[in-house]
C-alpha atoms as a PDB file:
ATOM      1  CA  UNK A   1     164.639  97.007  23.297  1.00  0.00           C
ATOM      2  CA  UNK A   2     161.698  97.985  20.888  1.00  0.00           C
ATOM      3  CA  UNK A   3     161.772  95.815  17.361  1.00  0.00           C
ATOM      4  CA  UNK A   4     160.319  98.246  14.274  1.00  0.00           C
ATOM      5  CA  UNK A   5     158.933  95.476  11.546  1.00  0.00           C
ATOM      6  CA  UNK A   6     158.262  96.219   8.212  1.00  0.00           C
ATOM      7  CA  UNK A   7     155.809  93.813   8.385  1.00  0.00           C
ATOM      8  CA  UNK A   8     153.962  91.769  11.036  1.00  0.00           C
ATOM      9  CA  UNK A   9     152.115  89.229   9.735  1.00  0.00           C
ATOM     10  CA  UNK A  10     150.112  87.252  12.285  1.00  0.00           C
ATOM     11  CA  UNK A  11     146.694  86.232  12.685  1.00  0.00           C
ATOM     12  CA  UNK A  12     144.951  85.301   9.494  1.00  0.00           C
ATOM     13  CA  UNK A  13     147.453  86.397   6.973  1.00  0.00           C
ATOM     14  CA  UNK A  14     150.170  84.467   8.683  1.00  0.00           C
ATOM     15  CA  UNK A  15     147.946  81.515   8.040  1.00  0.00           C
ATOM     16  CA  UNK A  16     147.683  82.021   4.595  1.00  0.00           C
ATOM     17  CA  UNK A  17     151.467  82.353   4.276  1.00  0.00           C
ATOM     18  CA  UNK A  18     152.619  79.415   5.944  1.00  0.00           C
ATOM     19  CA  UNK A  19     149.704  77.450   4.015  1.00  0.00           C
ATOM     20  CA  UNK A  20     150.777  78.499   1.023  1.00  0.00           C
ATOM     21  CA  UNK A  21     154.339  77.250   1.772  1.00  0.00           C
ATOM     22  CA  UNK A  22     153.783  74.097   3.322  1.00  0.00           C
ATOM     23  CA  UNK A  23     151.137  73.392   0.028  1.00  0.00           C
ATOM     24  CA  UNK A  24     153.834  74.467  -1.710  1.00  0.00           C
ATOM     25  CA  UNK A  25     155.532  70.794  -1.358  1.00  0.00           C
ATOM     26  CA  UNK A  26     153.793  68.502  -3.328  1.00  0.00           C
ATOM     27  CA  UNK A  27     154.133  65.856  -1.768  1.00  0.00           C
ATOM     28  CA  UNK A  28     151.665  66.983   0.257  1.00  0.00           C
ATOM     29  CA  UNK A  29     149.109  66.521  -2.692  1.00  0.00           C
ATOM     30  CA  UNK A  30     149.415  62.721  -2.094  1.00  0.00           C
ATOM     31  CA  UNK A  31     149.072  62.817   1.641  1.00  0.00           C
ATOM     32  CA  UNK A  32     146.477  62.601   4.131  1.00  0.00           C
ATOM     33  CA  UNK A  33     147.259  65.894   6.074  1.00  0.00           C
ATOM     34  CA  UNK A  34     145.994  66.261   9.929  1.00  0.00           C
ATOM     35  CA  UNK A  35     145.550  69.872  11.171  1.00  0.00           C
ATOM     36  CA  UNK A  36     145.128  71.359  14.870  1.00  0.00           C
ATOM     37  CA  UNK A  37     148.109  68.701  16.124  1.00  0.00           C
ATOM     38  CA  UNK A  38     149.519  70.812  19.345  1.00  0.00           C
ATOM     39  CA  UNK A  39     151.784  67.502  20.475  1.00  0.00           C
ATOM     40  CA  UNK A  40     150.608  64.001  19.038  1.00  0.00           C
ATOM     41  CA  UNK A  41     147.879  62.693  17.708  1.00  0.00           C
ATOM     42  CA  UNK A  42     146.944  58.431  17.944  1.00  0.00           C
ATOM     43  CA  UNK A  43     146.481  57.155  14.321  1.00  0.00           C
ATOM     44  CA  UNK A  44     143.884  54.261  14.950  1.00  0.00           C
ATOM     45  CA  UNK A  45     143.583  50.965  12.378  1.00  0.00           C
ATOM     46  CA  UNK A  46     140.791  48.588  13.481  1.00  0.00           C
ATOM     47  CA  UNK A  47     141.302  45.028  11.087  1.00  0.00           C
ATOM     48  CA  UNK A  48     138.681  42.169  11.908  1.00  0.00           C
ATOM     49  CA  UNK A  49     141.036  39.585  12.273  1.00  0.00           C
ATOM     50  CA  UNK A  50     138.520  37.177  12.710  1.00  0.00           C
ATOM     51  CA  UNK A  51     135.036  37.541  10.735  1.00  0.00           C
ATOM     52  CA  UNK A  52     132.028  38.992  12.658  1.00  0.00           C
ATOM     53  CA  UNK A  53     129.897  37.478   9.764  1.00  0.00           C
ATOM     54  CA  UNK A  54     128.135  34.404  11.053  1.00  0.00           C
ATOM     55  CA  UNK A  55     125.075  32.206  10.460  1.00  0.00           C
ATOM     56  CA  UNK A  56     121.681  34.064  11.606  1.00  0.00           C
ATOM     57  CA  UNK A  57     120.026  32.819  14.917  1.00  0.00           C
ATOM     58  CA  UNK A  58     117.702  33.984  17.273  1.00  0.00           C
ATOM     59  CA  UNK A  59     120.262  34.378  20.139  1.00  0.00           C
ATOM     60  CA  UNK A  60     122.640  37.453  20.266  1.00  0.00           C
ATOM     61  CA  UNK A  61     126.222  35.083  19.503  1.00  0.00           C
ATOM     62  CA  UNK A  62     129.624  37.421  19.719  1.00  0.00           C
ATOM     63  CA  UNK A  63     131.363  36.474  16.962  1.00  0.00           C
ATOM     64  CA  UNK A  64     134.438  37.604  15.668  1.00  0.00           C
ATOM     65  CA  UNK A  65     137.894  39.705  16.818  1.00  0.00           C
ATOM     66  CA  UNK A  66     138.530  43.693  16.271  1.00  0.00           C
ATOM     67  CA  UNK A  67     142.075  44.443  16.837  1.00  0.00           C
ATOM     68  CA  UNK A  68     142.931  48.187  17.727  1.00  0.00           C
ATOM     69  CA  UNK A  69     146.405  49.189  16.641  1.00  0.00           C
ATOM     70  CA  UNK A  70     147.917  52.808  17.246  1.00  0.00           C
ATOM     71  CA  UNK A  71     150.649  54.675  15.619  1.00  0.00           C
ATOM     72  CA  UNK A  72     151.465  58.015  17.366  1.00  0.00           C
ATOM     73  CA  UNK A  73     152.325  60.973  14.607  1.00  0.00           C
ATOM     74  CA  UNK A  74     154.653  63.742  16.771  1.00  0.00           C
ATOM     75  CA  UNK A  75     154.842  66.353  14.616  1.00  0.00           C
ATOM     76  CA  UNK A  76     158.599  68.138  15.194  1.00  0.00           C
ATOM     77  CA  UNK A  77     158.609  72.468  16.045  1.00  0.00           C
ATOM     78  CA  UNK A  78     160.539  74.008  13.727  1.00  0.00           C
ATOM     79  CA  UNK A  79     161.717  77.574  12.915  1.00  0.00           C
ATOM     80  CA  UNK A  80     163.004  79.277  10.608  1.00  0.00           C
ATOM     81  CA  UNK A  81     165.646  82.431  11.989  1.00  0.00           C
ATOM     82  CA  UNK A  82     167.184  84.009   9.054  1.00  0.00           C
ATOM     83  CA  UNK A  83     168.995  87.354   8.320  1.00  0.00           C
ATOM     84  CA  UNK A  84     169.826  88.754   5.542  1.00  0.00           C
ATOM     85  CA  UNK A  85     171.037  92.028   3.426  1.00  0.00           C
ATOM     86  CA  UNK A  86     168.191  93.768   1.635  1.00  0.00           C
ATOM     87  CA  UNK A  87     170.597  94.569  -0.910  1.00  0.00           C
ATOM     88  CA  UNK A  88     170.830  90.852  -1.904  1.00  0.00           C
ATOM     89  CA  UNK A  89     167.338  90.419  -2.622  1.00  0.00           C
ATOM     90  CA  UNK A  90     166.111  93.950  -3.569  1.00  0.00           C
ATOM     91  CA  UNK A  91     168.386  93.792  -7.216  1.00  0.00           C
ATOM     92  CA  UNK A  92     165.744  90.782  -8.333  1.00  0.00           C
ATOM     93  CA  UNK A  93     162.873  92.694  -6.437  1.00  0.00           C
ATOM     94  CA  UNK A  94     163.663  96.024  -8.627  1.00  0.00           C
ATOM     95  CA  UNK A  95     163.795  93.699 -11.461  1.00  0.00           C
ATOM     96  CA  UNK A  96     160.298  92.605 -11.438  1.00  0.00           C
ATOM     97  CA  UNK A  97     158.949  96.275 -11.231  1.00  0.00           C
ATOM     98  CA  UNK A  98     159.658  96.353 -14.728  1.00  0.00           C
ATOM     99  CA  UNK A  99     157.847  93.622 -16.665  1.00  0.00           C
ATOM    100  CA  UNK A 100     157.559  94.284 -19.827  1.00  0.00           C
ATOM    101  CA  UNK A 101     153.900  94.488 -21.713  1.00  0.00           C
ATOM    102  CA  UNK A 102     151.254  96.723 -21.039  1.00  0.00           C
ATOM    103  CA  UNK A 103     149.452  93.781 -19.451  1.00  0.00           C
ATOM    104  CA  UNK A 104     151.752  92.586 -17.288  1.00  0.00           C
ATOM    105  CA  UNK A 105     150.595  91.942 -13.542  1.00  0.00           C
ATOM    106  CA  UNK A 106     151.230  94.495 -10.998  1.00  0.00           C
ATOM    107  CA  UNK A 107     154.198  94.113  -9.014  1.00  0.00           C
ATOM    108  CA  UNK A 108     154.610  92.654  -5.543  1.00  0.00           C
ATOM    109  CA  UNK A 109     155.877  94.422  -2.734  1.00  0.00           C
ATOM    110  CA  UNK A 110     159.276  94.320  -1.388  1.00  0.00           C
ATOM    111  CA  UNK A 111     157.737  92.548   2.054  1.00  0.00           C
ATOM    112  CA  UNK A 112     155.824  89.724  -0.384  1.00  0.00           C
ATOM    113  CA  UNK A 113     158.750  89.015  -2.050  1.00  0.00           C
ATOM    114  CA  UNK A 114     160.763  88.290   0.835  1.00  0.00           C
ATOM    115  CA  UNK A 115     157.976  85.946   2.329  1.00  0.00           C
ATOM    116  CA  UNK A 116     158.035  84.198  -1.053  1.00  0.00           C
ATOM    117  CA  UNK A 117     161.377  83.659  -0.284  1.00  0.00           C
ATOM    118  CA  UNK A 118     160.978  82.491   3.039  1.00  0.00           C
ATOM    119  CA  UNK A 119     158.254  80.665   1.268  1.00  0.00           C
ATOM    120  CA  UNK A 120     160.675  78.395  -0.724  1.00  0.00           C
ATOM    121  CA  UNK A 121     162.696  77.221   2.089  1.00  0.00           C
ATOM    122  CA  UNK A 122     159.686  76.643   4.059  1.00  0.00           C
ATOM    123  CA  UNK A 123     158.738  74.534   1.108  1.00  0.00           C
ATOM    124  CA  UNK A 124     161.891  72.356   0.324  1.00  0.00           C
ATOM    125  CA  UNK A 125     163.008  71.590   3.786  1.00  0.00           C
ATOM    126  CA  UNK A 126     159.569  69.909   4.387  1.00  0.00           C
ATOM    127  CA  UNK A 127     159.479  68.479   0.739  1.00  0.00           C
ATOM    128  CA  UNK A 128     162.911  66.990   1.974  1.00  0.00           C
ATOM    129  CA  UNK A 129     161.892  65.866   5.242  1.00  0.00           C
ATOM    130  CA  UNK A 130     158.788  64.182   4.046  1.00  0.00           C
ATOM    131  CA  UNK A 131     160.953  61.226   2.157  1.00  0.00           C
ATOM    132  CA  UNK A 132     164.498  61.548   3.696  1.00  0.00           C
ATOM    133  CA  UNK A 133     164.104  63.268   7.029  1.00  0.00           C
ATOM    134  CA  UNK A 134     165.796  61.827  10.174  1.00  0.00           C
ATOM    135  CA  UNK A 135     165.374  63.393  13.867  1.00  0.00           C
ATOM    136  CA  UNK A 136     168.161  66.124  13.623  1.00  0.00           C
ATOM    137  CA  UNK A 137     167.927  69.335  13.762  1.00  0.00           C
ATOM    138  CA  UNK A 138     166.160  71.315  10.939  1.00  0.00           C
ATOM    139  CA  UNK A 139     164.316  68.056   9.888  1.00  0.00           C
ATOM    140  CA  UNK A 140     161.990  65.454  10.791  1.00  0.00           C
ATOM    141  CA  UNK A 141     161.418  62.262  10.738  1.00  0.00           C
ATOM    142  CA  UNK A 142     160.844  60.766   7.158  1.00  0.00           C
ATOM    143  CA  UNK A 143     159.021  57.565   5.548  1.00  0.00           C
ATOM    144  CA  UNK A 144     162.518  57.209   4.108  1.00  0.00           C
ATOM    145  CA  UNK A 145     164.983  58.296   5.924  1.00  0.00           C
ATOM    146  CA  UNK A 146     168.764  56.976   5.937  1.00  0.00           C
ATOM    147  CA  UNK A 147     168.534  53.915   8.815  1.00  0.00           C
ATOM    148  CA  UNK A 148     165.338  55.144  10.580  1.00  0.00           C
ATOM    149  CA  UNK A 149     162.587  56.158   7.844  1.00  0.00           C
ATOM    150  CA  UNK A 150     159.209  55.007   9.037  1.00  0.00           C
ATOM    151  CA  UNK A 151     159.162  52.377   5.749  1.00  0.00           C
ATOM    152  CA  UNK A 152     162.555  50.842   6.820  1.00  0.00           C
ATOM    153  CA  UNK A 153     162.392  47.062   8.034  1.00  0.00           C
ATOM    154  CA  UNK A 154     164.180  48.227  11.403  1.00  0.00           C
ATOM    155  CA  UNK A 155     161.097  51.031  12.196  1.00  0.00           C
ATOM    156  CA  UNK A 156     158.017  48.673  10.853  1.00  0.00           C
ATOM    157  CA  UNK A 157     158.515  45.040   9.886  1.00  0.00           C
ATOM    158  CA  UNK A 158     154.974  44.576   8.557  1.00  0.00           C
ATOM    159  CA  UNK A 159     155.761  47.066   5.923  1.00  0.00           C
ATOM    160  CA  UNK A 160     156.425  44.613   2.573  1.00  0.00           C
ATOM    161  CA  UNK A 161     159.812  44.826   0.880  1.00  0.00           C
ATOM    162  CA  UNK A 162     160.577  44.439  -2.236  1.00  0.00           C
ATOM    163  CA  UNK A 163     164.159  44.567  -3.510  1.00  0.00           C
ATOM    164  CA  UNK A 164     164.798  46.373  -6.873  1.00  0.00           C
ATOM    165  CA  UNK A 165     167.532  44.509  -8.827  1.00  0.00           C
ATOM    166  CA  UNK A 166     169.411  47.444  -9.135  1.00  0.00           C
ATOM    167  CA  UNK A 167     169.408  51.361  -9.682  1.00  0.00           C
ATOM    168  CA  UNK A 168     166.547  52.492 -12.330  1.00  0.00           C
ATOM    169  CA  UNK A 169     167.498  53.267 -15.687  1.00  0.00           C
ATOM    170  CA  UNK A 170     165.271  53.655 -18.510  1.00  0.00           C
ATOM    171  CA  UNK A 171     166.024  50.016 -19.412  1.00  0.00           C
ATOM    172  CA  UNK A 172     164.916  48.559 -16.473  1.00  0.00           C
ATOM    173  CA  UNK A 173     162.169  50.909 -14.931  1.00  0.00           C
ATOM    174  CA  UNK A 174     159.458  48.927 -16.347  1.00  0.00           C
ATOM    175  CA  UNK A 175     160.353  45.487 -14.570  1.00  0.00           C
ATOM    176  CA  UNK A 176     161.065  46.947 -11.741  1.00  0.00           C
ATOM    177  CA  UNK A 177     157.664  48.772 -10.942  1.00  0.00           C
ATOM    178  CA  UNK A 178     155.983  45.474 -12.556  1.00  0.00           C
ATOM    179  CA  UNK A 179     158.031  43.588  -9.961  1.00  0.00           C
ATOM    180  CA  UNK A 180     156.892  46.222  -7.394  1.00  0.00           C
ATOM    181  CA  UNK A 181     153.324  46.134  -8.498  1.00  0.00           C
ATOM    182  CA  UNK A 182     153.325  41.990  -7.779  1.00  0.00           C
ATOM    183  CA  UNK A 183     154.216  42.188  -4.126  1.00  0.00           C
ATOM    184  CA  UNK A 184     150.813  45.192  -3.397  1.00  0.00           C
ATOM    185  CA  UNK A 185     148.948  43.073  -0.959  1.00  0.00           C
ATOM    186  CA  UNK A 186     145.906  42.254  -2.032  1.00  0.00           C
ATOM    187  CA  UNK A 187     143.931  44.012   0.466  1.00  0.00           C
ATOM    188  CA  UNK A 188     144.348  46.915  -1.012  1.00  0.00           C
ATOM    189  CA  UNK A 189     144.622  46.119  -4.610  1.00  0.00           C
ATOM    190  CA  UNK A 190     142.009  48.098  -6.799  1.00  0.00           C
ATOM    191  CA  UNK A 191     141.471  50.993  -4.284  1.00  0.00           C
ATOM    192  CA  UNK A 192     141.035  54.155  -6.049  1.00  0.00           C
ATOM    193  CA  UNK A 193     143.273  56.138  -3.416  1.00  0.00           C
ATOM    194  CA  UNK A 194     146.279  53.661  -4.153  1.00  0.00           C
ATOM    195  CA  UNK A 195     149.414  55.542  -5.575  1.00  0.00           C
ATOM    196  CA  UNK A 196     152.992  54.743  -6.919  1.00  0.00           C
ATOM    197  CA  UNK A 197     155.039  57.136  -5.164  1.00  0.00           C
ATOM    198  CA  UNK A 198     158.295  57.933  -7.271  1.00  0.00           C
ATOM    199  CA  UNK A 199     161.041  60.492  -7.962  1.00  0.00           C
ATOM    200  CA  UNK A 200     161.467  63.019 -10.902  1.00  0.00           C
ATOM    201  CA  UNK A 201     164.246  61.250 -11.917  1.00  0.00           C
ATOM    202  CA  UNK A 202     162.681  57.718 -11.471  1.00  0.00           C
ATOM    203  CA  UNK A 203     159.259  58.819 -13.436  1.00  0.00           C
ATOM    204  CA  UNK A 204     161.876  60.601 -16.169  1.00  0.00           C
ATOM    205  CA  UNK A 205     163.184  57.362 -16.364  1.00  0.00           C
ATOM    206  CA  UNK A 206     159.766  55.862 -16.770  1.00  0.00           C
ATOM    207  CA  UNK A 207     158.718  58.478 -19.563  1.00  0.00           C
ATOM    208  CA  UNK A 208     161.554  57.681 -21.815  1.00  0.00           C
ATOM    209  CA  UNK A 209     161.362  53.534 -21.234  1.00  0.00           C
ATOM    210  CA  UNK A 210     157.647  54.248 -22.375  1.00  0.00           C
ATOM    211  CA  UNK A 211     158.880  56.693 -25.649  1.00  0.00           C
ATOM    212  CA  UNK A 212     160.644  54.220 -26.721  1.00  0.00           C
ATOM    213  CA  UNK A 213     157.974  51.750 -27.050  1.00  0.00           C
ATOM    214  CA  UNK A 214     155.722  54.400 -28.865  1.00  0.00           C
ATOM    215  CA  UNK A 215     153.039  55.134 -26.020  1.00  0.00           C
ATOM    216  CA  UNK A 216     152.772  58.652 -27.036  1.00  0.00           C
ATOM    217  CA  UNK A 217     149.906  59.201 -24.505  1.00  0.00           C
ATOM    218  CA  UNK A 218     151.840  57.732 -21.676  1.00  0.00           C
ATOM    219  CA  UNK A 219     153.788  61.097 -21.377  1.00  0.00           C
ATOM    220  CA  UNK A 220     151.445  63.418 -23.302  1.00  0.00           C
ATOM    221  CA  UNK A 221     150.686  66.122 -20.273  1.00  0.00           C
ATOM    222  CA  UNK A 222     147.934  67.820 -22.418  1.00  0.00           C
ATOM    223  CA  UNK A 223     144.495  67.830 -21.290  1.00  0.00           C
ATOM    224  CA  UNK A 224     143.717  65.994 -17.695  1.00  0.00           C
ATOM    225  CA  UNK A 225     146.431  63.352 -18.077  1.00  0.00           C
ATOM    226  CA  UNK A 226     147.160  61.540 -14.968  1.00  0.00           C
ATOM    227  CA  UNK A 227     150.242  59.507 -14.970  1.00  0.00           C
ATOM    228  CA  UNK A 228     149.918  55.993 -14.666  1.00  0.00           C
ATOM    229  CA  UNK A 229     151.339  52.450 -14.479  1.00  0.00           C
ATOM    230  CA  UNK A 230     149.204  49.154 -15.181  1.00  0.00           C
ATOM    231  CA  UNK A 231     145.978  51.082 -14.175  1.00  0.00           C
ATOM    232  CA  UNK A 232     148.031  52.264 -11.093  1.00  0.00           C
ATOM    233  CA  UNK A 233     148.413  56.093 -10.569  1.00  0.00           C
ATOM    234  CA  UNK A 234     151.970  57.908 -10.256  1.00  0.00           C
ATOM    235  CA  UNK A 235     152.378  60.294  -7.433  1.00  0.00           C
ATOM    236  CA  UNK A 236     156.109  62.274  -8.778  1.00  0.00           C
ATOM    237  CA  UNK A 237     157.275  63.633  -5.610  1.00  0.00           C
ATOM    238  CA  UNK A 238     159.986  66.204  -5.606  1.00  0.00           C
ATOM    239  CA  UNK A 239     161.583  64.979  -2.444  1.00  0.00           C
ATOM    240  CA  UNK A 240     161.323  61.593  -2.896  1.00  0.00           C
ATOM    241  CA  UNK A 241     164.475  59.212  -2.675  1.00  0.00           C
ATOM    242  CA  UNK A 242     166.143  58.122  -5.767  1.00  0.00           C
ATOM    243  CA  UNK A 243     165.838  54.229  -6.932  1.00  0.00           C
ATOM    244  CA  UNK A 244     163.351  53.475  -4.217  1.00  0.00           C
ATOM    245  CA  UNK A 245     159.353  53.450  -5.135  1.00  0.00           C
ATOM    246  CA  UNK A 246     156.684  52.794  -2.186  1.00  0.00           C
ATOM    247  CA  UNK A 247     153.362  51.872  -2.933  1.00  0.00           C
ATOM    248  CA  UNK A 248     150.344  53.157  -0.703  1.00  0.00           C
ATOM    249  CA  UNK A 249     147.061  54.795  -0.424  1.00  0.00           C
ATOM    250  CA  UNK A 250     146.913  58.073   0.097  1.00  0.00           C
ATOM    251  CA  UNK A 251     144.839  57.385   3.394  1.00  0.00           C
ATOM    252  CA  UNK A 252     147.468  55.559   4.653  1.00  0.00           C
ATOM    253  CA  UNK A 253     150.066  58.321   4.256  1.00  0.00           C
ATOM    254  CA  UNK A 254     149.564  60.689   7.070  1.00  0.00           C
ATOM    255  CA  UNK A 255     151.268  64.679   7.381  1.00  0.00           C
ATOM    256  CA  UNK A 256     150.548  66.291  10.407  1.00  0.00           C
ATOM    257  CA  UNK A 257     151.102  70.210  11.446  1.00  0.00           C
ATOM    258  CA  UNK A 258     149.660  72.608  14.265  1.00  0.00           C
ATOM    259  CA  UNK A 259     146.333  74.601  13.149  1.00  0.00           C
ATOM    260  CA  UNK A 260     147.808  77.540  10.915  1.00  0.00           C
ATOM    261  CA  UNK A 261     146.060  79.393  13.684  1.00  0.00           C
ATOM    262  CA  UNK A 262     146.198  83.769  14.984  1.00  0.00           C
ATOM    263  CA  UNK A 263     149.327  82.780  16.821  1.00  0.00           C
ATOM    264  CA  UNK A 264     151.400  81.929  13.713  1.00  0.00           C
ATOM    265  CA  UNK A 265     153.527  84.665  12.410  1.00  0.00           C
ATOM    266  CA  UNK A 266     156.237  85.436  10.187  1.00  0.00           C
ATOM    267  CA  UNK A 267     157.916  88.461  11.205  1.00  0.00           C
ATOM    268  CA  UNK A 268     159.950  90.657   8.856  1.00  0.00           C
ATOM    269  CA  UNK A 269     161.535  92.512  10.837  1.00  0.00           C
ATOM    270  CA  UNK A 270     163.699  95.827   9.632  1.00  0.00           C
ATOM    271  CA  UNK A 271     166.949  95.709  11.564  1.00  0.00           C
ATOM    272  CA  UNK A 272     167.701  99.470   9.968  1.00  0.00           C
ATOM    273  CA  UNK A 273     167.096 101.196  14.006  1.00  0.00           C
ATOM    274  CA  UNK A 274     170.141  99.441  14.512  1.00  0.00           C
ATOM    275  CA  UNK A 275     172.308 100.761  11.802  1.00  0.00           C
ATOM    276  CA  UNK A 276     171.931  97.887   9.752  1.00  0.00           C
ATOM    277  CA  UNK A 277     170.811  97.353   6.141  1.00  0.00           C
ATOM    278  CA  UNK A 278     169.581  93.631   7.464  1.00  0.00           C
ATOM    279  CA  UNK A 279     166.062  91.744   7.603  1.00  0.00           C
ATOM    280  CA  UNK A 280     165.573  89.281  10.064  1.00  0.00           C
ATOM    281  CA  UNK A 281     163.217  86.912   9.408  1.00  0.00           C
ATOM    282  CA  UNK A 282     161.268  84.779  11.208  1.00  0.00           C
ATOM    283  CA  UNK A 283     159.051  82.055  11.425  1.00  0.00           C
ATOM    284  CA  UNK A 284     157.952  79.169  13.078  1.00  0.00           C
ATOM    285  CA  UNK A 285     155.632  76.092  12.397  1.00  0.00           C
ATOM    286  CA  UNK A 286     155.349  72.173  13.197  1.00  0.00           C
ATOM    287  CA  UNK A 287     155.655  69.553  10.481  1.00  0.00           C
ATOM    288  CA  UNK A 288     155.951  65.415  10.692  1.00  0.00           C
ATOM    289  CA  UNK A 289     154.635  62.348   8.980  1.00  0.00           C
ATOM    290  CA  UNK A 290     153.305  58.670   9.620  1.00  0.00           C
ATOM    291  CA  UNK A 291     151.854  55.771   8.619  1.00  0.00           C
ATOM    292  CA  UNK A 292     148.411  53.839   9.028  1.00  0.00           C
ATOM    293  CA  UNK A 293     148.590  50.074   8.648  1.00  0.00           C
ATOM    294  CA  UNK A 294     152.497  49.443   7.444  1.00  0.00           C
ATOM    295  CA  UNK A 295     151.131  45.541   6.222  1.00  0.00           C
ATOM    296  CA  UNK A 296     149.006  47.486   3.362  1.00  0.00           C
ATOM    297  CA  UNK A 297     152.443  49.770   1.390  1.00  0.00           C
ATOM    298  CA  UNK A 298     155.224  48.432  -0.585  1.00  0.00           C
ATOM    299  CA  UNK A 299     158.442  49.795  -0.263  1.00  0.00           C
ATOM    300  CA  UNK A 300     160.885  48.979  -3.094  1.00  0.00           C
ATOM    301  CA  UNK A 301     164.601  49.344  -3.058  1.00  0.00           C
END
C-alpha cells in the first residue's frame, strides 16, 4: 500500500527539526551533550590517585598511580507514533493566519505547525526524562529517577548526599542550599562550569526568600543577569524534581543522542487516500543521560 505525505521531511531538514526540539528542553543548556551515539559510548575519568610529581633526578623514576574509570551512557530509541484529526489542530492554525498589525510575521504553514506540535512533546518527554526518567517505556533513564536515578545512593554511592531538612519553602530555601553548598567537595569548588541545578518552583522559592530581604538585583532579569547563589550559578530546569537540588559541573553532566543525521525523519503523513480526515505522525530519535565522576556532584534531598 502506497503512503501520500503531506510532508516528508528527512535529510537535512529533519535534522533541524528534531534539533530544534530536543534544544527545546533546557535542560539541555546545562549539559554536556554527545552526538553521533549509534549504541553506547564509554565516558572515561582518569584521577591521579597518587601524585606523579616527584623530586628531579637524573634517572627516569615512575612515580605515581592513574586510575581509569568508565561509565557507559546507552542512549534509549524512542518514537513518537501519533494520529490525529486535522480538524483539532487546524481551528488554532486558521487562527494565526490572522494576526493582527500590518507588521505582523507571515504565517506558518499548516505542515510547520503540526511539527511544532510534535515539537513540544518531543521537548517535554525528554525535559522529563532528563531528571525523573526510569527504564519504561516512553522514557529513559534519569539522574533522578524514582528508586533508580543515576544520583540515587543505590545506582552510585560515591555520589555525596546531603539531606534537606525538609520540603523548600521560601523560609527555608536559603539554609538549605547553604547547607547544600557546604558538602561541594572541594575538588571542584571554584570551577567556573559548576552549577546549582534546581526547579521552577524551588528557584521561585528562592526569589521570594531573597525579596524579602531586599536584594532587588537577586531577581532583577534585566540586562545579562545570571542567577546565582554565594557566587554559585543557578541552572532552573523545567524538569527537574521538586525539593531536591544537585550540584555539578556542567562537564560532568553528560546527554547523549544519535547524529541528527539524512536518516532522521518526521513524517506527516495525510491519511485522507484512506477516507480519513487523520495525520499520522511520526518520528523517531535516541535520547539518555550520565554522569562523569559521581564523587565530584551533590545531590540534596
Amino acid at each position: 500500500m502506497a503512503f501520500t505525505t503531506t510532508s516528508n521531511f528527512a535529510g537535512k531538514a529533519a535534522g533541524f527539526y528534531i534539533s530544534a526540539a530536543l534544544k527545546a528542553s533546557n535542560s539541555l543548556d546545562y549539559l554536556t551533550m554527545i552526538e553521533n551515539i549509534k549504541f553506547k559510548s564509554n565516558i572515561q575519568a582518569m584521577n591521579n590517585t597518587v601524585s606523579s610529581v616527584a623530586d628531579a633526578t637524573c634517572d627516569f623514576t615512575s612515580a605515581g598511580t592513574l586510575a581509569l574509570t568508565e561509565k557507559v551512557l546507552e542512549p534509549k530509541n524512542l518514537q513518537v507514533n501519533l494520529e490525529l484529526c486535522k480538524k483539532t489542530l487546524l481551528d488554532s492554525w486558521e487562527a494565526l493566519q490572522m494576526r493582527a498589525g500590518a507588521g505582523a510575521p507571515p504565517p506558518a504553514s499548516f505542515d510547520d505547525y503540526v511539527i511544532s506540535y510534535m515539537g513540544e512533546i518531543i521537548a517535554e518527554a525528554t525535559e522529563n526524562s532528563i531528571w525523573s526518567g526510569t527504564a519504561v517505556a516512553g522514557k529513559f533513564n534519569g539522574f533522578l529517577g524514582a528508586g533508580t536515578g543515576l544520583l540515587l545512593p543505590g545506582v552510585d554511592a560515591t555520589v555525596v548526599q546531603d539531606a534537606a531538612a525538609g520540603a523548600y519553602t521560601a523560609a527555608t530555601i536559603i539554609a538549605e542550599l547553604q547547607g547544600a553548598v557546604a558538602s561541594i567537595p572541594s575538588a571542584v569548588l571554584g570551577k567556573e562550569d559548576l552549577h546549582i541545578y534546581m526547579s521552577q518552583r524551588t528557584y521561585q522559592y528562592y526569589i521570594s526568600a531573597v525579596s524579602t530581604l531586599g536584594y532587588v538585583n537577586a531577581y532583577n532579569m534585566n540586562g545579562d543577569y545570571v542567577p546565582m547563589f554565594e557566587g554559585y550559578k543557578l541552572a532552573v530546569c523545567n524538569g527537574m524534581n521538586e525539593n531536591e537540588l544537585v550540584i555539578a559541573q556542567k562537564s560532568n553532566m553528560f546527554f547523549g543522542t544519535d547524529l541528527l543525521s539524512d536518516k532522521t525523519r518526521i513524517d506527516l503523513i495525510d491519511m485522507a487516500f484512506t477516507g480519513s480526515d487523520n495525520m499520522r505522525l511520526v518520528a523517531r530519535y535516541s535520547a539518555g543521560v550520565q554522569t562523569g565522576t559521581g564523587a565530584d556532584i551533590v545531590r540534596q534531598s
